[in-house]
Protein backbone atom coordinates (compact mmCIF):
# COMPACT_ATOMS: atom_id res chain seq x y z
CA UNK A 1 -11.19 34.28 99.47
CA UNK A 2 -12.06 35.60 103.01
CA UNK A 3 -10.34 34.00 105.51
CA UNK A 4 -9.09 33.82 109.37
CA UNK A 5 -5.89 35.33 110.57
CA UNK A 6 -4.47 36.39 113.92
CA UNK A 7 -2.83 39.96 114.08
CA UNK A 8 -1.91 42.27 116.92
CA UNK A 9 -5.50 43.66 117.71
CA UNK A 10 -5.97 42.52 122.05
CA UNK A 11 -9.41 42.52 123.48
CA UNK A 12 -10.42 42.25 127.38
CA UNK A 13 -10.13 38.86 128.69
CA UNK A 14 -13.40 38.94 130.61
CA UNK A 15 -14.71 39.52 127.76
CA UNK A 16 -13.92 36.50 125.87
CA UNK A 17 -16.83 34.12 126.96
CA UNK A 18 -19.43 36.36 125.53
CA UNK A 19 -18.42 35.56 122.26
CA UNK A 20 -18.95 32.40 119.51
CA UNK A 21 -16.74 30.81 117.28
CA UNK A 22 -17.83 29.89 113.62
CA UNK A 23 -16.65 25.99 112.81
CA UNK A 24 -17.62 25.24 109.92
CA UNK A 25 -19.40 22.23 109.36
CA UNK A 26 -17.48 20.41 106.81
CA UNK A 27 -14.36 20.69 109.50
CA UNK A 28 -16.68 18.67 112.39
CA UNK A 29 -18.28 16.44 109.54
CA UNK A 30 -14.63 15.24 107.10
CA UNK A 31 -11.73 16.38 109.44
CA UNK A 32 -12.76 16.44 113.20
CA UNK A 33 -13.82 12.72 113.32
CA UNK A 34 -10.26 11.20 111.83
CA UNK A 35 -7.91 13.69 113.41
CA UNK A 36 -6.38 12.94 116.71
CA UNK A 37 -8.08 14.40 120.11
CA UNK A 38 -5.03 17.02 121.04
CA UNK A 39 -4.37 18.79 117.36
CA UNK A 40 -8.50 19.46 117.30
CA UNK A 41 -8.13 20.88 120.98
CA UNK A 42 -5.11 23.03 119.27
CA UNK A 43 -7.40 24.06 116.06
CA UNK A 44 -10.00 24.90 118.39
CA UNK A 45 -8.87 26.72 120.95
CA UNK A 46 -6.24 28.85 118.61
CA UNK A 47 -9.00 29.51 116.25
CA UNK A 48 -11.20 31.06 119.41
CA UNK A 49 -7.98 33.40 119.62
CA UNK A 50 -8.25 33.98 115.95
CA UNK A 51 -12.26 34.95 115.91
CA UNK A 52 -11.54 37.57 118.58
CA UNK A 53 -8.38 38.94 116.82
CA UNK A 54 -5.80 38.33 119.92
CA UNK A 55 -2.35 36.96 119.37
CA UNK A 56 -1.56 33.89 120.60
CA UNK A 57 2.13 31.90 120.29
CA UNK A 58 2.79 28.11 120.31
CA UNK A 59 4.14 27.93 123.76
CA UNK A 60 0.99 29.54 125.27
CA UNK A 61 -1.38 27.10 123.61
CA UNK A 62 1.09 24.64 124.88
CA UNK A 63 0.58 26.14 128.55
CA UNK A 64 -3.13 26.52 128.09
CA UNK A 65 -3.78 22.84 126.73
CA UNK A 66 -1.06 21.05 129.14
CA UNK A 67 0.59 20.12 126.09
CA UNK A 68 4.55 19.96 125.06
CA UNK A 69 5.03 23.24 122.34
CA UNK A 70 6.42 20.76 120.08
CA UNK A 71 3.36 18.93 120.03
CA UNK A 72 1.41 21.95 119.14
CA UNK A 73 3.43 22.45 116.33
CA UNK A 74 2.90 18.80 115.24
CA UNK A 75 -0.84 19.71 115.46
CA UNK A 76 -0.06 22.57 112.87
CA UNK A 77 2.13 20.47 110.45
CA UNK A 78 -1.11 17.98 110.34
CA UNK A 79 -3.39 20.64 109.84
CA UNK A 80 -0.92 22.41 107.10
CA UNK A 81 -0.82 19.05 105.38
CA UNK A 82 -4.81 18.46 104.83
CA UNK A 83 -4.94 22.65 103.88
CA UNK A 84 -6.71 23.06 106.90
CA UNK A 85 -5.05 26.23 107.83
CA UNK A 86 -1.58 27.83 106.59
CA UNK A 87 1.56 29.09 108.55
CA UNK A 88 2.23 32.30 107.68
CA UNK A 89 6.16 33.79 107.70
CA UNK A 90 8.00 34.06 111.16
CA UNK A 91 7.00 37.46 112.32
CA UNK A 92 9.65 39.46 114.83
CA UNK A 93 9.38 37.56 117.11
CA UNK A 94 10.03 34.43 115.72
CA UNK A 95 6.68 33.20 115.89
CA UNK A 96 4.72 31.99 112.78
CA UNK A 97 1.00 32.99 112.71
CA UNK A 98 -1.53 30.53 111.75
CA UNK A 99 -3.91 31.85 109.06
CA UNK A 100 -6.95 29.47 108.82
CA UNK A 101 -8.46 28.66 105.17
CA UNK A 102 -11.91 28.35 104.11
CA UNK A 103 -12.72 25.29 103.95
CA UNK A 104 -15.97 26.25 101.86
CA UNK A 105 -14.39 28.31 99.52
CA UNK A 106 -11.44 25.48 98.76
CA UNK A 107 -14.01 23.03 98.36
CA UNK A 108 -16.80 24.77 96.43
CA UNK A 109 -15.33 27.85 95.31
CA UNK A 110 -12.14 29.40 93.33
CA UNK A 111 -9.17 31.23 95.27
CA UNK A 112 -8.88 34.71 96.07
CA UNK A 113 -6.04 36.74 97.63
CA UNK A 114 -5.67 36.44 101.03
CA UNK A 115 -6.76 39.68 103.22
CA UNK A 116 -3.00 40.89 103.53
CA UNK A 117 -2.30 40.13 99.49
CA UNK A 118 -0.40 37.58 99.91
CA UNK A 119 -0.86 35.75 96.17
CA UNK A 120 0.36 32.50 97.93
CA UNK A 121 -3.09 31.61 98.95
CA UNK A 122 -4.54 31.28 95.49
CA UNK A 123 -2.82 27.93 95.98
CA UNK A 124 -6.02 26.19 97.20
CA UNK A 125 -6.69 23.01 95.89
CA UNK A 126 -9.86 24.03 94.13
CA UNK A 127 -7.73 27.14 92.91
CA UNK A 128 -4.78 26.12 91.35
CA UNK A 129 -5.91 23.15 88.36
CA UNK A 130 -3.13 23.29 85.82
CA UNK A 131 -4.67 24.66 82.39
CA UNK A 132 -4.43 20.87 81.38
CA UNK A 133 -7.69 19.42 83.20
CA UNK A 134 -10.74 21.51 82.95
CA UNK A 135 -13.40 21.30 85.72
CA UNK A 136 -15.55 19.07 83.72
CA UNK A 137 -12.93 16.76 83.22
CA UNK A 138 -12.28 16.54 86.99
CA UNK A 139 -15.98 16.21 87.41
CA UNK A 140 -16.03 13.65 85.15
CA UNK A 141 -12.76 11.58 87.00
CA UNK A 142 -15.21 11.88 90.21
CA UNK A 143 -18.31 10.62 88.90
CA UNK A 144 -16.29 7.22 87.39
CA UNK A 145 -14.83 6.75 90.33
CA UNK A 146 -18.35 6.84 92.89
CA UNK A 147 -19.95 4.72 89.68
CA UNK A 148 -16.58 2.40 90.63
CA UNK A 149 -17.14 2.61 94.27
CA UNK A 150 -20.92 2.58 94.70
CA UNK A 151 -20.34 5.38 97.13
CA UNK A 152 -20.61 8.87 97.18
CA UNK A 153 -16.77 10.71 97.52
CA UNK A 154 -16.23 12.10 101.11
CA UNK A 155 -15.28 15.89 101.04
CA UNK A 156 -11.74 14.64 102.08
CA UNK A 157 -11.37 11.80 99.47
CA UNK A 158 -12.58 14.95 96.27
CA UNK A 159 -9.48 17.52 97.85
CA UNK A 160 -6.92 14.39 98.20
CA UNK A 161 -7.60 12.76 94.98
CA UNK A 162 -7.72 16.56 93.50
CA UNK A 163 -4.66 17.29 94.63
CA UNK A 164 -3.05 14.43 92.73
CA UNK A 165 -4.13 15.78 89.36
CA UNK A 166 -3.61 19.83 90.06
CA UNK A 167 -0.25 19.74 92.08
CA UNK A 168 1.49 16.16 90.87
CA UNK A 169 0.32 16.11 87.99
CA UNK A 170 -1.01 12.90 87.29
CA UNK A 171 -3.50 12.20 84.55
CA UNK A 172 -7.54 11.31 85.36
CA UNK A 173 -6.55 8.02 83.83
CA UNK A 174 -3.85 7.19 85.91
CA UNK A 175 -6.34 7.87 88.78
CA UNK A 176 -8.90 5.40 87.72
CA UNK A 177 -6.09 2.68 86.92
CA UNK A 178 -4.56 3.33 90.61
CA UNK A 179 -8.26 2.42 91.86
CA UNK A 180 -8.51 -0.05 89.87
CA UNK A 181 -5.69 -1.55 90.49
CA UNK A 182 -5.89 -1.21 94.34
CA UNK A 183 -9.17 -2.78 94.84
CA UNK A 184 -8.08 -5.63 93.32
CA UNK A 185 -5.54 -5.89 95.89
CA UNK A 186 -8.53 -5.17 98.50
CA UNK A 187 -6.66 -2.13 99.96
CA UNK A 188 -8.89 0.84 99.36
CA UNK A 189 -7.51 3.58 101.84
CA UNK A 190 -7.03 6.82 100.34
CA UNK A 191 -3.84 7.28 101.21
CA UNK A 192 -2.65 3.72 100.02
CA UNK A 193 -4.33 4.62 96.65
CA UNK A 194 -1.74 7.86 97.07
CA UNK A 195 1.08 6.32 97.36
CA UNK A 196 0.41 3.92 94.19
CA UNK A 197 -0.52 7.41 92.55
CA UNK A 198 2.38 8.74 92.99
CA UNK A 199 4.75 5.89 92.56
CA UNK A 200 3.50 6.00 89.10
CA UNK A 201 3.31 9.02 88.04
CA UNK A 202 7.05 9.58 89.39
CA UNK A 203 7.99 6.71 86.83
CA UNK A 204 6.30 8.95 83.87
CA UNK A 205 2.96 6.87 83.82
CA UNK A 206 0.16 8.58 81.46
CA UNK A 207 -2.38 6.33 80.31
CA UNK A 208 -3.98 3.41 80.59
CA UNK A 209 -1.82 0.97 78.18
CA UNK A 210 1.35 2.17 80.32
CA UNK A 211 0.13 1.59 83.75
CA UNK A 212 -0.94 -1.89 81.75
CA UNK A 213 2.64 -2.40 80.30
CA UNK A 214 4.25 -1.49 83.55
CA UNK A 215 2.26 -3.97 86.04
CA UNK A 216 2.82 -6.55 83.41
CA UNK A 217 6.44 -6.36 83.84
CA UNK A 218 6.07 -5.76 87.55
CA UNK A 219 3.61 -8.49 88.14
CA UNK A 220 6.12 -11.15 86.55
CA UNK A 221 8.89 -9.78 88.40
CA UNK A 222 7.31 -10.52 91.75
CA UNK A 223 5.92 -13.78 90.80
CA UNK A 224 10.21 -14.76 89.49
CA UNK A 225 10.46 -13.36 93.55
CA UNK A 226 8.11 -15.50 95.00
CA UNK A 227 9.35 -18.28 92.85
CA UNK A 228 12.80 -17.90 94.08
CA UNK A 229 12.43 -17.19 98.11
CA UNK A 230 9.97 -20.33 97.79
CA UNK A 231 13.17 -22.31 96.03
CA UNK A 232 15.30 -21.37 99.29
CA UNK A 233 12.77 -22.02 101.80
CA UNK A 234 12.21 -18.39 102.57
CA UNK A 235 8.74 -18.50 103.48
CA UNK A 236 6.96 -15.29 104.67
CA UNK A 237 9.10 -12.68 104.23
CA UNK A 238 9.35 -10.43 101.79
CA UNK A 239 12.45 -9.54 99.65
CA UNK A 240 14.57 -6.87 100.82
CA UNK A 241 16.17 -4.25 98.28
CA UNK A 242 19.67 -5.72 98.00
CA UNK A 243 18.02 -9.11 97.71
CA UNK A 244 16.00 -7.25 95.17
CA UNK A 245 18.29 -5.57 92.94
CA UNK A 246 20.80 -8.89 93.09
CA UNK A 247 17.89 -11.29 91.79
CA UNK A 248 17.20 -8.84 88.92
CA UNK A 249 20.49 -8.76 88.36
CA UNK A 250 20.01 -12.13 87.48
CA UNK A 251 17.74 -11.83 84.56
CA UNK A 252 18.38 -8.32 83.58
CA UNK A 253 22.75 -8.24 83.84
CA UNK A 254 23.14 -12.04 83.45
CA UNK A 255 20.42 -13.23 81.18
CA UNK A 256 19.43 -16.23 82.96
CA UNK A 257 15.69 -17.44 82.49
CA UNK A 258 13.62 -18.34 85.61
CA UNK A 259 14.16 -21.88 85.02
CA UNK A 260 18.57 -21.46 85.52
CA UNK A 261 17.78 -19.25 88.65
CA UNK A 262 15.93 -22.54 90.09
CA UNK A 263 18.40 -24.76 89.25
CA UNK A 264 20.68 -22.53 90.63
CA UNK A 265 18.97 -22.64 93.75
CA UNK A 266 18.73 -26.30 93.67
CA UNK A 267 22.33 -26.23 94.29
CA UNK A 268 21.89 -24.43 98.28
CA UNK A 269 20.22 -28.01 99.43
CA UNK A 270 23.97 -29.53 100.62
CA UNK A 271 24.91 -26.01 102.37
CA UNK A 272 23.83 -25.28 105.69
CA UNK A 273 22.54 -22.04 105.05
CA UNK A 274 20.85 -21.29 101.57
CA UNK A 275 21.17 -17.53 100.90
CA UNK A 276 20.94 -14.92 97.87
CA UNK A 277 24.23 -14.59 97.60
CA UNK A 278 24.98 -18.08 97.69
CA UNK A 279 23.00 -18.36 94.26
CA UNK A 280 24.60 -15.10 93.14
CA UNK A 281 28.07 -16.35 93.37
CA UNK A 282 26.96 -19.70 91.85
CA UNK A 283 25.13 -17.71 88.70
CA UNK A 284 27.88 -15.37 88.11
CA UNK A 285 30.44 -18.64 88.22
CA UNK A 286 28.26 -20.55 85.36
CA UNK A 287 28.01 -17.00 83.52
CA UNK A 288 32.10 -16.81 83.71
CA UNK A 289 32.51 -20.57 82.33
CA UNK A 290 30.00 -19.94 79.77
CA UNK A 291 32.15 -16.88 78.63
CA UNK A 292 34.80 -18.27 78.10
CA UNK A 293 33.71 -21.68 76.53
CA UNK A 294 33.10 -23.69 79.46
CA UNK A 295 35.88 -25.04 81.84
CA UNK A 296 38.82 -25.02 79.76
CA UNK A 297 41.07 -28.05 78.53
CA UNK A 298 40.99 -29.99 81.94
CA UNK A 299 37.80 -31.23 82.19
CA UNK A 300 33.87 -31.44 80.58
CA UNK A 301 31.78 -27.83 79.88
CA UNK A 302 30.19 -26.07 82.89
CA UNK A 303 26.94 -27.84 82.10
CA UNK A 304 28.31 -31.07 82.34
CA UNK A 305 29.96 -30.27 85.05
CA UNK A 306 27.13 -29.31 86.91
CA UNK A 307 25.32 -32.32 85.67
CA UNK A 308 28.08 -34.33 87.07
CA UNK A 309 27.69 -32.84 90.35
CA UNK A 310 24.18 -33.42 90.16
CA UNK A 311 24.70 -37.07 89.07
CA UNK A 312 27.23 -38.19 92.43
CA UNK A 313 25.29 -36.55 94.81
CA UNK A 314 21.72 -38.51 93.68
CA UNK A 315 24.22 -41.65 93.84
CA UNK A 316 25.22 -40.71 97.28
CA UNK A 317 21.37 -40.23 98.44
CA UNK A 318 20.30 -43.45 96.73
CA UNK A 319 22.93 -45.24 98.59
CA UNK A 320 22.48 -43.90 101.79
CA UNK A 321 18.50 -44.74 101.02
CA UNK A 322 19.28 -48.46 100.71
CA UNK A 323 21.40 -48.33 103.74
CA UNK A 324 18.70 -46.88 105.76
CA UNK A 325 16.23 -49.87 104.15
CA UNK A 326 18.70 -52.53 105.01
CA UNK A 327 19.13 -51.28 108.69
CA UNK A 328 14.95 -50.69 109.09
CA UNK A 329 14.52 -54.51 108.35
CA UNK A 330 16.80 -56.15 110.33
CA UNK A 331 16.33 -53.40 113.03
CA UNK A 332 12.59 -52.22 113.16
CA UNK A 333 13.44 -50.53 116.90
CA UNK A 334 15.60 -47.89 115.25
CA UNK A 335 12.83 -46.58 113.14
CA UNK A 336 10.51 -46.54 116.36
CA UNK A 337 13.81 -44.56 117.95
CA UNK A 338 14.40 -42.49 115.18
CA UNK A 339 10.47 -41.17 115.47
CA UNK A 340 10.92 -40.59 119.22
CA UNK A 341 13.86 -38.65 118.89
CA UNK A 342 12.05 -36.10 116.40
CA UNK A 343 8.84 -36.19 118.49
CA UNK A 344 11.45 -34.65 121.81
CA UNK A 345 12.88 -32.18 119.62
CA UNK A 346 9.92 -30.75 118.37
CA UNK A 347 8.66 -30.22 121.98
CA UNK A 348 12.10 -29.21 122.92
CA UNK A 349 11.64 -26.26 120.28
CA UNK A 350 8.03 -25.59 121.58
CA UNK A 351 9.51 -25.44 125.12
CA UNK A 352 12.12 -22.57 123.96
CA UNK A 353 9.05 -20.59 122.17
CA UNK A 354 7.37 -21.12 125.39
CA UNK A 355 9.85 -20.11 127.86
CA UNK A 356 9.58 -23.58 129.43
CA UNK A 357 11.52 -24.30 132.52
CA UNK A 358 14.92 -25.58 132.69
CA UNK A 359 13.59 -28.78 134.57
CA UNK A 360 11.59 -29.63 131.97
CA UNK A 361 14.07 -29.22 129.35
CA UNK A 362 16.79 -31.35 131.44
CA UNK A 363 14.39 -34.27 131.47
CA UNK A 364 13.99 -34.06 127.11
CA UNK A 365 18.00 -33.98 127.18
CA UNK A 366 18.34 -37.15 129.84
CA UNK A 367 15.40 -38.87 127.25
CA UNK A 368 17.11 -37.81 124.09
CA UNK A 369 20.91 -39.56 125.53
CA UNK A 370 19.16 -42.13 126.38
CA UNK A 371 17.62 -43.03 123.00
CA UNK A 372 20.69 -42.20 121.33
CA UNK A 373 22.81 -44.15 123.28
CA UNK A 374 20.21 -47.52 122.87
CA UNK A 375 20.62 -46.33 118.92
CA UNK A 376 24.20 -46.32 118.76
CA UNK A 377 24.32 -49.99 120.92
CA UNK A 378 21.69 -51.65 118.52
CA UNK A 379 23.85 -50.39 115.29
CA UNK A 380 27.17 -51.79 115.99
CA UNK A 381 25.95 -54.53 118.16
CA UNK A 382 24.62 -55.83 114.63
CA UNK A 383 27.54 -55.12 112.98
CA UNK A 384 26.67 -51.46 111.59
CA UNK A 385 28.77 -48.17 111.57
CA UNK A 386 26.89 -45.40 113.41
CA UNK A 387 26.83 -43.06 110.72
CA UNK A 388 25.92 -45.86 108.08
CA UNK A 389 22.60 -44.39 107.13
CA UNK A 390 24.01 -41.06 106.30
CA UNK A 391 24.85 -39.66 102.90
CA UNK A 392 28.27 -39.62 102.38
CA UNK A 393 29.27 -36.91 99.96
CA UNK A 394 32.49 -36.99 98.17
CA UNK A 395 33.77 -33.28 99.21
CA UNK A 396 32.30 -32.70 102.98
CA UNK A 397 32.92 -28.49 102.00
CA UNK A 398 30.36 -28.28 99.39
CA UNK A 399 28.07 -31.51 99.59
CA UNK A 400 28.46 -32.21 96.41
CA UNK A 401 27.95 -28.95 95.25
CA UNK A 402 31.22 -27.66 93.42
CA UNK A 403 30.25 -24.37 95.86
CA UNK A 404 31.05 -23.60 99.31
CA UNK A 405 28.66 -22.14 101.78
CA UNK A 406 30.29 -18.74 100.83
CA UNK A 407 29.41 -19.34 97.11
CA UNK A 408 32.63 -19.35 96.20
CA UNK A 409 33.97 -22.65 93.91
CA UNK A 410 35.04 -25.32 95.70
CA UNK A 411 38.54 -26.83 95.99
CA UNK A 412 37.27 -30.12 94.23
CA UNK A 413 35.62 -28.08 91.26
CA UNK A 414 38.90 -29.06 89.06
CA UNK A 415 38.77 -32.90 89.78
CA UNK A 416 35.23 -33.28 89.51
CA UNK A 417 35.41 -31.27 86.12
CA UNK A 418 37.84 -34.29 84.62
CA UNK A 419 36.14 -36.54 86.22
CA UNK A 420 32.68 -35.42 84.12
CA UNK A 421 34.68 -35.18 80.95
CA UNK A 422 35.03 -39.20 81.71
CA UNK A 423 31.52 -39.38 83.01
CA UNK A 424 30.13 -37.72 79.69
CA UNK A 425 32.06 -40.04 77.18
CA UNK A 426 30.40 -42.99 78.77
CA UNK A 427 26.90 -41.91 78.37
């Protein structure tokens, strides 16, 4: 394959202007329009040098273009990536030539040596298939997918998607599953399809049944994820890795079922702030008592235990509940304060979003005293604690819990244990 190289051959510089330089059409038509503006000026004006056989370096493109050098050789690393042209081996000097490839002959035709003999540029993409895939079978992968698209293949799209089969590896198949799989999802860039592409053929992916095998196991994985962040309140984010890897832990190390992990969860509603690891420490506590029989001589099994816990904290709630019932009748003004109060700090909050000024927010603080203050006169004027209406919790560490906010097992684990041993003979 013929193609474009600088060497040390210098020409007259008036002469320059008399000349042309070939571009060939599939560059303008699949590359030009995509690329950015100051790596085609670099393509263009380095491949003018190359036509009329003069030398050029980086830093003198750099000085000709008003660019920085190392943005020139960002333009070159773009246009090495999409086989657009080819650095060549630092010469003497340091420098390393730019030979520019055929874009033609890659797309249309097979790979020759270059014009020096250099047998590394038979590594075209159209060059180089792997004895595995014939070109009818790659013909064949690119008329399935334009029947799946409804659209003809850009020049671009046939060389990327090429390259997945000839230098990764990956099987036709594979291919078609990836765009299969990726419009469902609605993302149909080529280089999104890529990275799915390559993500499974790195895991050993060959066919069609395990690309099918291995979403179905992904698939229910993400849905236990979404199950679980929606448990804690985690609500558009997605999962980091740690987070990851500890909720698989989960089901994989510990053997709990989806169901567990939510009850587990359950259990971060009397801590301040529900986390992973919260629910990792808890999991890995029930996993422990299970081991070794449940919670030894002293008290009821783990699962009563937990039910216990479960039981004295509903109490609590339905008491407080009752309170709050009793005080609403006799007192209908502390509802009508209690919705006031939540009305100012929801526009407090909107204020801080907003960057409101500090007047402003003085005036919600004076309100909220106020009603406060009128809240706390009407309850014991009437012969009611302040914090009657609250749920009082046995243990104030762990709300009821047996686990702390660290996720480690609370101080009153021991007593409430004996306690449900009690508890469960009296059901």
């Amino acid at each position: 394959m013929q193609k474009k190289r600088m060497n040390n051959r210098r020409q007259t510089t008036k002469e320059y202007y008399l000349f042309d330089t070939d571009i060939e059409n599939m560059f303008i038509n699949e590359y030009m329009p995509s690329a950015p503006g100051e790596y085609v000026k670099v393509y263009l004006f380095a491949l003018m040098y190359a036509d009329l056989d003069q030398p050029v370096t980086d830093g003198m493109l750099a000085k000709e273009l008003d660019m920085k050098e190392e943005d020139v050789r960002s333009a070159w690393d773009y246009w090495e990536k999409l086989r657009v042209i080819r650095r060549l081996p630092a010469d003497e000097s340091g420098e390393r030539p730019v030979e520019f490839l055929s874009l033609k002959e890659q797309f249309y035709g097979k790979g020759n040596r270059s014009a020096g003999g250099d047998e590394a540029a038979e590594d075209t993409v159209a060059g180089s298939l792997d004895d595995e895939y014939t070109q009818n079978e790659l013909k064949k992968m690119f008329d399935q997918l334009e029947a799946f698209t409804g659209r003809p293949l850009s020049g671009t799209e046939i060389m990327e998607i090429r390259s997945w089969v000839t230098e990764l590896g990956a099987t036709p198949e594979v291919v078609m599953c990836a765009y299969r799989y990726c419009h469902s999802k609605k993302k149909t860039k080529i280089s999104y399809i890529g990275a799915v592409v390559r993500e499974w053929n790195d895991k050993g992916l060959r066919d069609a049944g395990e690309v099918d095998d291995y979403l179905a196991d992904t698939d229910q994985r993400r849905y236990q994820y979404r199950r679980i962040f929606k448990a804690l309140g985690f609500i558009g984010r997605a999962p980091t890795e740690e987070e990851m890897r500890k909720m698989d832990s989960w089901f994989d190390d510990l053997g709990f079922t989806i169901d567990k992990v939510l009850e587990a969860c359950s259990k971060t509603s009397g801590i301040s702030n529900p986390n992973i690891n919260y629910v990792d420490s808890v999991l890995n506590n029930w996993k422990k008592e299970t081991g070794r029989g449940g919670a030894g001589n002293s008290g009821g099994s783990g699962q009563t235990v937990r039910d216990y816990y479960d039981h004295i904290r509903a109490e609590a709630e339905k008491e407080a509940t009752a309170h709050r019932r009793e005080v609403m009748e006799k007192l209908p003004r502390i509802q009508e304060i209690d919705d006031e109060l939540n009305e100012l700090r929801l526009k407090a909050t909107k204020m801080i979003l907003s960057s409101g000024s500090g007047a402003d927010k003085d005036k919600l603080d004076a309100k909220v005293n106020e009603l406060l203050q009128e809240r706390a006169v009407l309850m014991t004027d009437n012969g009611f604690p302040i914090n009657y209406m609250d749920v009082k919790y046995r243990c104030s560490k762990c709300g009821d819990t047996g686990f702390t906010d660290t996720g480690e097992k609370c101080s009153c684990y021991e007593e409430r244990a004996r306690e449900a041993a009690v508890w469960e003979g009296k059901k």
